[in-house]
PDB file of N, CA and C in Angstrom:
ATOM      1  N   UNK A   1      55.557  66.212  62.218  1.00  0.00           N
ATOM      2  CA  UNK A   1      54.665  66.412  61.084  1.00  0.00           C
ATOM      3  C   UNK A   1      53.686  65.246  60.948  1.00  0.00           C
ATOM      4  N   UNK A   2      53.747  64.111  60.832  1.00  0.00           N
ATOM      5  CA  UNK A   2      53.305  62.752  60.967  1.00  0.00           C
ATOM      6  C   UNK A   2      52.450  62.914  62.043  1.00  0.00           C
ATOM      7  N   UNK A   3      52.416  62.856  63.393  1.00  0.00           N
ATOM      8  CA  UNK A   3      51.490  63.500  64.460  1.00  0.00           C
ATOM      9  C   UNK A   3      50.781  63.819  63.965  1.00  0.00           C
ATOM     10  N   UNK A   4      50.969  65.806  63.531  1.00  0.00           N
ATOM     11  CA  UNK A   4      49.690  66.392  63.527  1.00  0.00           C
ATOM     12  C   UNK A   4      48.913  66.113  62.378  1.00  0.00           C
ATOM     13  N   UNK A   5      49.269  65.023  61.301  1.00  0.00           N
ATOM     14  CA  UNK A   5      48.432  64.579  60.160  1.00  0.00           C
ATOM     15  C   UNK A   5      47.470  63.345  60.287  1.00  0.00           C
ATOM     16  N   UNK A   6      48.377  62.851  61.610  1.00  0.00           N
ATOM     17  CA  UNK A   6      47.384  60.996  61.767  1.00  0.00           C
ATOM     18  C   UNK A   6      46.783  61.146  63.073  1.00  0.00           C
ATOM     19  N   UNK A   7      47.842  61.056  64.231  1.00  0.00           N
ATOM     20  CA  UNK A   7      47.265  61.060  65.458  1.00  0.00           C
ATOM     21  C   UNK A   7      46.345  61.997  66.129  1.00  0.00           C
ATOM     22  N   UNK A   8      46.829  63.243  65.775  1.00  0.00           N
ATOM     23  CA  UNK A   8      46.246  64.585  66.430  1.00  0.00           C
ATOM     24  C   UNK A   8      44.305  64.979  65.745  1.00  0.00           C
ATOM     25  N   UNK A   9      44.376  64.754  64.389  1.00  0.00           N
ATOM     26  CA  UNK A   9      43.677  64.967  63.579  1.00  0.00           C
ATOM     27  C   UNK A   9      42.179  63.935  64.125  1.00  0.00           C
ATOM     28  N   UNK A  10      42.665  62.251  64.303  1.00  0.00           N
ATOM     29  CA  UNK A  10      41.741  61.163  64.913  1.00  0.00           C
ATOM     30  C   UNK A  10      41.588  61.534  66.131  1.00  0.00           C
ATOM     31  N   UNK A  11      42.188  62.641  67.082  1.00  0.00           N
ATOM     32  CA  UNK A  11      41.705  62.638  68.450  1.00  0.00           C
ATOM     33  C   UNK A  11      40.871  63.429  68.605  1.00  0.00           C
ATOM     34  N   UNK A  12      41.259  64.759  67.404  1.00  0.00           N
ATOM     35  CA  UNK A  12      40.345  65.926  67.428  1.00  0.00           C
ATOM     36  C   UNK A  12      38.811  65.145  67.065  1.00  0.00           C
ATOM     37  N   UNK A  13      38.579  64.189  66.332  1.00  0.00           N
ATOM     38  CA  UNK A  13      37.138  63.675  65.759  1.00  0.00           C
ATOM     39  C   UNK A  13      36.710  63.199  66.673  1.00  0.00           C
ATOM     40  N   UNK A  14      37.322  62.605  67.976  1.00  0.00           N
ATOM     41  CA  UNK A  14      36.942  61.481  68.609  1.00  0.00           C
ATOM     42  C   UNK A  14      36.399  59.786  68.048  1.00  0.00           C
ATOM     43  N   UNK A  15      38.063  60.035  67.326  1.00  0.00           N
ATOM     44  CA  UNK A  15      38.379  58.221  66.623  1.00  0.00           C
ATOM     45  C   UNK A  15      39.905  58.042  66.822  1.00  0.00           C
ATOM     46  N   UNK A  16      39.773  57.428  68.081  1.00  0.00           N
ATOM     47  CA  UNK A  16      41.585  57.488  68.655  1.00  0.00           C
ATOM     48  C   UNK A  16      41.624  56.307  67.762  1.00  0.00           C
ATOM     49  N   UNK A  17      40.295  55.126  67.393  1.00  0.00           N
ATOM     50  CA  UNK A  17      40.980  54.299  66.676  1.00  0.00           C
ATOM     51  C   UNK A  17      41.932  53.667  65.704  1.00  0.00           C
ATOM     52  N   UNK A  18      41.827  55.390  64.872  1.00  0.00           N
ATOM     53  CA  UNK A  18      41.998  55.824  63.599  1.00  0.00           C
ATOM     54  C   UNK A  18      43.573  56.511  63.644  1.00  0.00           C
ATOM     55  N   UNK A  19      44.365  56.537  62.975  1.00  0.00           N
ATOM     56  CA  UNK A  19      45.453  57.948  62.786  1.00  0.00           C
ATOM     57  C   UNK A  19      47.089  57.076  64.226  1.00  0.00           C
ATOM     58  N   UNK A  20      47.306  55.894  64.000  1.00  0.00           N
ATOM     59  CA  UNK A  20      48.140  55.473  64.202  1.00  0.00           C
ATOM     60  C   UNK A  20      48.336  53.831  63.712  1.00  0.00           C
ATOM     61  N   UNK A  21      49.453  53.128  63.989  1.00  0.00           N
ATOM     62  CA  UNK A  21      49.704  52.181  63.255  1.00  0.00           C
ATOM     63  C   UNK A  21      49.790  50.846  64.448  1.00  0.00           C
ATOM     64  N   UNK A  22      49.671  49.630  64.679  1.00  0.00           N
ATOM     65  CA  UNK A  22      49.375  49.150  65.771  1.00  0.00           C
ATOM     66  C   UNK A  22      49.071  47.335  65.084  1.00  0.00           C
ATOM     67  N   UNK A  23      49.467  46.591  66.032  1.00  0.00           N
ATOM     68  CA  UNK A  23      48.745  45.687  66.106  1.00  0.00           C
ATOM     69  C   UNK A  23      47.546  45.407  66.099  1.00  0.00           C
ATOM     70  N   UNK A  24      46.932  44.932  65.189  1.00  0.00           N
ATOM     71  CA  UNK A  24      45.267  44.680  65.029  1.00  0.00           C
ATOM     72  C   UNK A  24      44.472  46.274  65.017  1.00  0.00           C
ATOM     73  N   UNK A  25      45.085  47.285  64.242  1.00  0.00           N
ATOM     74  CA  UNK A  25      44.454  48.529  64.137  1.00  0.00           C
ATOM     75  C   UNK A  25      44.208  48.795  62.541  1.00  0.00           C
ATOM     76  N   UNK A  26      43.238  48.967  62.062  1.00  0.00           N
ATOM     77  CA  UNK A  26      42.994  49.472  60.334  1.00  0.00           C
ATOM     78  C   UNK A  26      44.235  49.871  59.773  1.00  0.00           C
ATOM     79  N   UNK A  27      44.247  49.384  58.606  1.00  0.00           N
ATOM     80  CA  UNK A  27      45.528  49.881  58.012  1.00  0.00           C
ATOM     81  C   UNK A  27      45.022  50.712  56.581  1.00  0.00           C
ATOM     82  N   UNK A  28      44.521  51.801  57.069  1.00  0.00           N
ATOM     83  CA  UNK A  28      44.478  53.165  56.367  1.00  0.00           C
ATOM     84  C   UNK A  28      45.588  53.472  56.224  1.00  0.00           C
ATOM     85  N   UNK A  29      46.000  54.060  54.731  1.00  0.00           N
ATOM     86  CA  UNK A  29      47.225  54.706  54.422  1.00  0.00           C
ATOM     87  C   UNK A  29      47.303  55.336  53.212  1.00  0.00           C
ATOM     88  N   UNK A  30      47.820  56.345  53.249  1.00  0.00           N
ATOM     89  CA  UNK A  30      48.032  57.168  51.935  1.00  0.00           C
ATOM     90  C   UNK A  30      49.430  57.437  51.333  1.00  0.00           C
ATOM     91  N   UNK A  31      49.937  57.219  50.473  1.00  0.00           N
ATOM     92  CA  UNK A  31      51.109  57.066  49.862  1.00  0.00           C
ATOM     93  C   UNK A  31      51.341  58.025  49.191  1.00  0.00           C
ATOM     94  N   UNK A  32      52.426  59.187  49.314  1.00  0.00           N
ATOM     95  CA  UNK A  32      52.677  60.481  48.573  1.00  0.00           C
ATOM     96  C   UNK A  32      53.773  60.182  47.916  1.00  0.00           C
ATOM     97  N   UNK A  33      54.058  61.073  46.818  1.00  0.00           N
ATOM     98  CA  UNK A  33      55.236  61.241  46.017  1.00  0.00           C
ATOM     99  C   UNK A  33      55.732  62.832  46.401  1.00  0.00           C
ATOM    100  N   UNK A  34      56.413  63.747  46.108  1.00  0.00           N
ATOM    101  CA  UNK A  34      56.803  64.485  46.413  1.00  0.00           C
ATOM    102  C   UNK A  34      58.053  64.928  45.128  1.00  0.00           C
ATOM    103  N   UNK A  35      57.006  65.928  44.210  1.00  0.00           N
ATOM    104  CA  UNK A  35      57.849  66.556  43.216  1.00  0.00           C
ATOM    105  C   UNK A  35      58.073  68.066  43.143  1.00  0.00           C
ATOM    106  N   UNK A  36      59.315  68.384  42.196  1.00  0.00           N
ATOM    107  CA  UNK A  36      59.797  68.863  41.951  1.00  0.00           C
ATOM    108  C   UNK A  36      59.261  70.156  41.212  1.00  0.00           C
ATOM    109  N   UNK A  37      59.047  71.062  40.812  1.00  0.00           N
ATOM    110  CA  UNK A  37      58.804  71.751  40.256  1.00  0.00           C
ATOM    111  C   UNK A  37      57.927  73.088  40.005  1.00  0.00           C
ATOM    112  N   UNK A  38      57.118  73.360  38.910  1.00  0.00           N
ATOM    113  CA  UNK A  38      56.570  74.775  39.177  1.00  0.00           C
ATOM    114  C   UNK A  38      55.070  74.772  39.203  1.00  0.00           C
ATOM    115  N   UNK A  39      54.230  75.160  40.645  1.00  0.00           N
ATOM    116  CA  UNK A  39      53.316  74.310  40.894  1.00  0.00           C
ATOM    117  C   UNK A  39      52.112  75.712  41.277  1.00  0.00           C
ATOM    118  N   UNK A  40      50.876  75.830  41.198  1.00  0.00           N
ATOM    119  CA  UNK A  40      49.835  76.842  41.857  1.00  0.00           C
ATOM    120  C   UNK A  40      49.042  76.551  42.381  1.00  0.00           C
ATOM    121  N   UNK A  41      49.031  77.357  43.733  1.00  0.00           N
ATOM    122  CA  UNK A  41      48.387  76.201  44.784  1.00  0.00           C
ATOM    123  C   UNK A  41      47.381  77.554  45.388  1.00  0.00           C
ATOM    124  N   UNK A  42      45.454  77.243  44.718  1.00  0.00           N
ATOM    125  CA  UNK A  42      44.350  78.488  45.176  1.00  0.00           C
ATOM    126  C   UNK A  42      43.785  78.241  46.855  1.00  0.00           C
ATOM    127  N   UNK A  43      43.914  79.417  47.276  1.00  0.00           N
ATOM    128  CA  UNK A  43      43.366  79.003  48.259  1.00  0.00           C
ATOM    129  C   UNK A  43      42.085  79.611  48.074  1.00  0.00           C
ATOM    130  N   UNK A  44      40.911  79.300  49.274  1.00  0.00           N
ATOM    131  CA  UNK A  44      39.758  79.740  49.522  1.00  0.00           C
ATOM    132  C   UNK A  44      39.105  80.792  48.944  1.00  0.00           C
ATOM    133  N   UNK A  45      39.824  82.187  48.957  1.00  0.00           N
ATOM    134  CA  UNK A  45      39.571  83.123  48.441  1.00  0.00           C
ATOM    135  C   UNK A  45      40.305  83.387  47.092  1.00  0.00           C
ATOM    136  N   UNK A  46      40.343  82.184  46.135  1.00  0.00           N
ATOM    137  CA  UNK A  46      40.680  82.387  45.255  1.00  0.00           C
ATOM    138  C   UNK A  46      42.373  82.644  44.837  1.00  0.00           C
ATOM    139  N   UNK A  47      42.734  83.410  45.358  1.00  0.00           N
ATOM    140  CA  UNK A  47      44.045  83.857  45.093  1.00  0.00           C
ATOM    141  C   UNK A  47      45.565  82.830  45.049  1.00  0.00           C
ATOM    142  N   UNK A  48      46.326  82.957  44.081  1.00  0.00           N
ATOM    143  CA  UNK A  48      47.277  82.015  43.800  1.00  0.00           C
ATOM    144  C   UNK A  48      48.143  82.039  44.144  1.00  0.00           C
ATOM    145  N   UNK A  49      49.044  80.780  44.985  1.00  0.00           N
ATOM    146  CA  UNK A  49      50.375  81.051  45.538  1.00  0.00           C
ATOM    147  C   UNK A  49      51.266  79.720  44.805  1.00  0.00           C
ATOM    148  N   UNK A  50      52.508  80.753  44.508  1.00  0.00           N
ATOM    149  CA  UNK A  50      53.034  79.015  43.516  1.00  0.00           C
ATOM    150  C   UNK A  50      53.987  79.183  44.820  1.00  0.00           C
ATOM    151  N   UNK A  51      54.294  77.540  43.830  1.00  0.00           N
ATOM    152  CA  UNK A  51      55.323  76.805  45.025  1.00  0.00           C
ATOM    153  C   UNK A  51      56.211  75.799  44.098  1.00  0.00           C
ATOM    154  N   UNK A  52      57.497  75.137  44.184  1.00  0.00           N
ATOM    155  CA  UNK A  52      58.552  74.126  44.062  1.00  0.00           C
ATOM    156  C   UNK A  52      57.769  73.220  44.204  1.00  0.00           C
ATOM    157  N   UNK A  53      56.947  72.666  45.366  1.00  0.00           N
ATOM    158  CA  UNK A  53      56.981  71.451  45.186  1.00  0.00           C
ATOM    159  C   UNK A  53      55.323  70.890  45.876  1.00  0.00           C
ATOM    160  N   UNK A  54      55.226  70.094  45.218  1.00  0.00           N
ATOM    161  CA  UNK A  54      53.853  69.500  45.739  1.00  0.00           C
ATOM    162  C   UNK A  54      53.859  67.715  46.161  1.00  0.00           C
ATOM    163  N   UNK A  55      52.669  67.819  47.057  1.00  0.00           N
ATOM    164  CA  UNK A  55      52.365  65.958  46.925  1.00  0.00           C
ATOM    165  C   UNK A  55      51.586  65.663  46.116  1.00  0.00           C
ATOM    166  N   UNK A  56      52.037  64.319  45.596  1.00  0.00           N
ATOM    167  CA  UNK A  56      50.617  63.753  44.589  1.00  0.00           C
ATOM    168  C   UNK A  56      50.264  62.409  45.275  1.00  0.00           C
ATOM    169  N   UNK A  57      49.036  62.167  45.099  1.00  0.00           N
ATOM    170  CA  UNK A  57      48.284  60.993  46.015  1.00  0.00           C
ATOM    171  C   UNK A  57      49.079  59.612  45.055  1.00  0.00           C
ATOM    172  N   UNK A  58      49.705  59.002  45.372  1.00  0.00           N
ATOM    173  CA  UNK A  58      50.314  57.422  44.571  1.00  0.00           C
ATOM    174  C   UNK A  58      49.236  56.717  44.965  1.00  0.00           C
ATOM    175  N   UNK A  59      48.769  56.261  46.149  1.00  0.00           N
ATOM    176  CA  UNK A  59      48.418  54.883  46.724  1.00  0.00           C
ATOM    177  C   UNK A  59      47.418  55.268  48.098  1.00  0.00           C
ATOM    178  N   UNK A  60      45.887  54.871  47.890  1.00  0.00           N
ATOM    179  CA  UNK A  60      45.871  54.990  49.399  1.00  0.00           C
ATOM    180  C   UNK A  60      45.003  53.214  49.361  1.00  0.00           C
ATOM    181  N   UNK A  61      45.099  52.948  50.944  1.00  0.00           N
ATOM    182  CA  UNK A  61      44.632  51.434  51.123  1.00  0.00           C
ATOM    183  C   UNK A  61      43.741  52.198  52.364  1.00  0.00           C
ATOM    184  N   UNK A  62      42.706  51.330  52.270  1.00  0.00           N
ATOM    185  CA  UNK A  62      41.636  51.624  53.435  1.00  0.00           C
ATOM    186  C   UNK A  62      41.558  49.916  53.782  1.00  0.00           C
ATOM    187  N   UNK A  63      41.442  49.630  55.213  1.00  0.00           N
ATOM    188  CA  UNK A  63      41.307  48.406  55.974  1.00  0.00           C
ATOM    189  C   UNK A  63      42.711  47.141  54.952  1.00  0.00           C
ATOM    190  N   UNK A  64      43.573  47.759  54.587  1.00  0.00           N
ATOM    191  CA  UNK A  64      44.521  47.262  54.280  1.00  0.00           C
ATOM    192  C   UNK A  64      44.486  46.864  52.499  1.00  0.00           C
ATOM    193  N   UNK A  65      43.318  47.469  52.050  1.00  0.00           N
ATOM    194  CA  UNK A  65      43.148  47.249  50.846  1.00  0.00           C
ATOM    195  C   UNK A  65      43.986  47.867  49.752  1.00  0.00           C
ATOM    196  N   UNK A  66      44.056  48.147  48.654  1.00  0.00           N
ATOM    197  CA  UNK A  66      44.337  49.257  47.558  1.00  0.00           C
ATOM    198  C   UNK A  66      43.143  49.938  47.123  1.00  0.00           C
ATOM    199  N   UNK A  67      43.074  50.893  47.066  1.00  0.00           N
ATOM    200  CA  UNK A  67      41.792  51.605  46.820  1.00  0.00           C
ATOM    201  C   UNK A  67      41.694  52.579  45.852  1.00  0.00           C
ATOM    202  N   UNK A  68      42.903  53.422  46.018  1.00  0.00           N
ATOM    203  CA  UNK A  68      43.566  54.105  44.917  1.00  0.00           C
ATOM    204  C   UNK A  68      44.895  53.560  44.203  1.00  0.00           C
ATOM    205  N   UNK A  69      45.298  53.598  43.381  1.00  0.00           N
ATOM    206  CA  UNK A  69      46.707  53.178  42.863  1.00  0.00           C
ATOM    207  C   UNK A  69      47.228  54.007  41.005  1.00  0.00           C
ATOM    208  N   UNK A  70      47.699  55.413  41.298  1.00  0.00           N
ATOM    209  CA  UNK A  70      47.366  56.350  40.554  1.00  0.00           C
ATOM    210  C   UNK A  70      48.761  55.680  39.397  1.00  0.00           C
ATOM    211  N   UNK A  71      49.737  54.689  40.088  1.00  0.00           N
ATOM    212  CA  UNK A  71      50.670  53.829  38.974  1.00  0.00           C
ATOM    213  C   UNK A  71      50.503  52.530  38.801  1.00  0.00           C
ATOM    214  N   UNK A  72      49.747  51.707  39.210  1.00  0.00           N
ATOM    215  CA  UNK A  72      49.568  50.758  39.431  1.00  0.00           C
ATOM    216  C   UNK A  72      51.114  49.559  39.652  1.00  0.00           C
ATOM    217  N   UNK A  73      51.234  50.576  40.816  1.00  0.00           N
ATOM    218  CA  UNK A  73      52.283  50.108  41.828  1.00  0.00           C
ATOM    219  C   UNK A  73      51.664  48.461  42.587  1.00  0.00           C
ATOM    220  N   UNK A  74      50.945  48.344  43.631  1.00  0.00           N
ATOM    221  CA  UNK A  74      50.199  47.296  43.756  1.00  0.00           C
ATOM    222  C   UNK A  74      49.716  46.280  42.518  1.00  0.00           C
ATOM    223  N   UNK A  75      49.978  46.283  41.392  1.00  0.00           N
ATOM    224  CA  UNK A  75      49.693  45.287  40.232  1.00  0.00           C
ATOM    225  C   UNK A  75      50.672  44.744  39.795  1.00  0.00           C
ATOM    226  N   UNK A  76      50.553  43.625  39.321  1.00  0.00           N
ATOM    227  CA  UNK A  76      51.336  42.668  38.475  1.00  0.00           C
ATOM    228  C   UNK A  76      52.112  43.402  37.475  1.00  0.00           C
ATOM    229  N   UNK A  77      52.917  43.339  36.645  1.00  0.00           N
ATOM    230  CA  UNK A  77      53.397  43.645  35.752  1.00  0.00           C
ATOM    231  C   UNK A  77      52.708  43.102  34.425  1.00  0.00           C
ATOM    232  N   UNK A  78      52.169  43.728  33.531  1.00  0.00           N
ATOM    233  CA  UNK A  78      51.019  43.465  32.186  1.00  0.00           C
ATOM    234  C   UNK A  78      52.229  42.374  31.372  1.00  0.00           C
ATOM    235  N   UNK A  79      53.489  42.429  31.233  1.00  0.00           N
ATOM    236  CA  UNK A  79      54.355  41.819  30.662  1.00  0.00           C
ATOM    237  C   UNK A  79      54.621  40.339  31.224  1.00  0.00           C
ATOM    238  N   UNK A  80      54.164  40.335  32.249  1.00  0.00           N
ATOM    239  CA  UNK A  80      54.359  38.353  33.337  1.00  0.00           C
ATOM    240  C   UNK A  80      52.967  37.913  32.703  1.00  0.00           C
TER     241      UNK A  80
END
C-alpha cells in the first residue's frame, strides 16, 4: 500500500526524487489518523458511498518542515 502511494505515484510523474525516504532525500510527509465511525464519501458523479472509517490529514512537513499541523502536535505545550 505504501508503494503505490509514494514510490509508484513519483515514478509515474517522472520525480524518482520524490515518494521514498533516503539519506539526503526531501522529507515530504503526511501524517494520517485513522477513525472510527459513520462517514460519506461523494464521488465524481456525485453519488454517496458511506463508510466506517476515514483518514484525516494530522501533519504534513514539506523539505522537513511542518506545514500543516491540524493538533498542534509539532508545538510546545501553551502551559510551559
Amino acid at each position: 500500500m505504501i508503494l503505490r502511494s509514494t514510490w509508484n505515484p513519483a515514478r509515474e510523474i517522472h520525480h524518482e526524487e520524490l515518494g521514498h525516504m533516503a539519506v539526503g532525500s526531501e522529507a515530504d510527509l503526511a501524517v494520517f489518523r485513522l477513525e472510527n465511525g459513520d462517514f460519506g464519501f461523494v464521488d465524481t458523479s456525485g453519488k454517496r458511498l458511506r463508510g466506517s472509517r476515514t483518514l484525516t490529514a494530522e501533519m504534513t512537513l514539506r523539505q522537513g518542515r511542518v506545514v500543516w499541523d491540524l493538533n498542534g502536535r509539532a508545538s510546545d505545550d501553551w502551559s510551559k
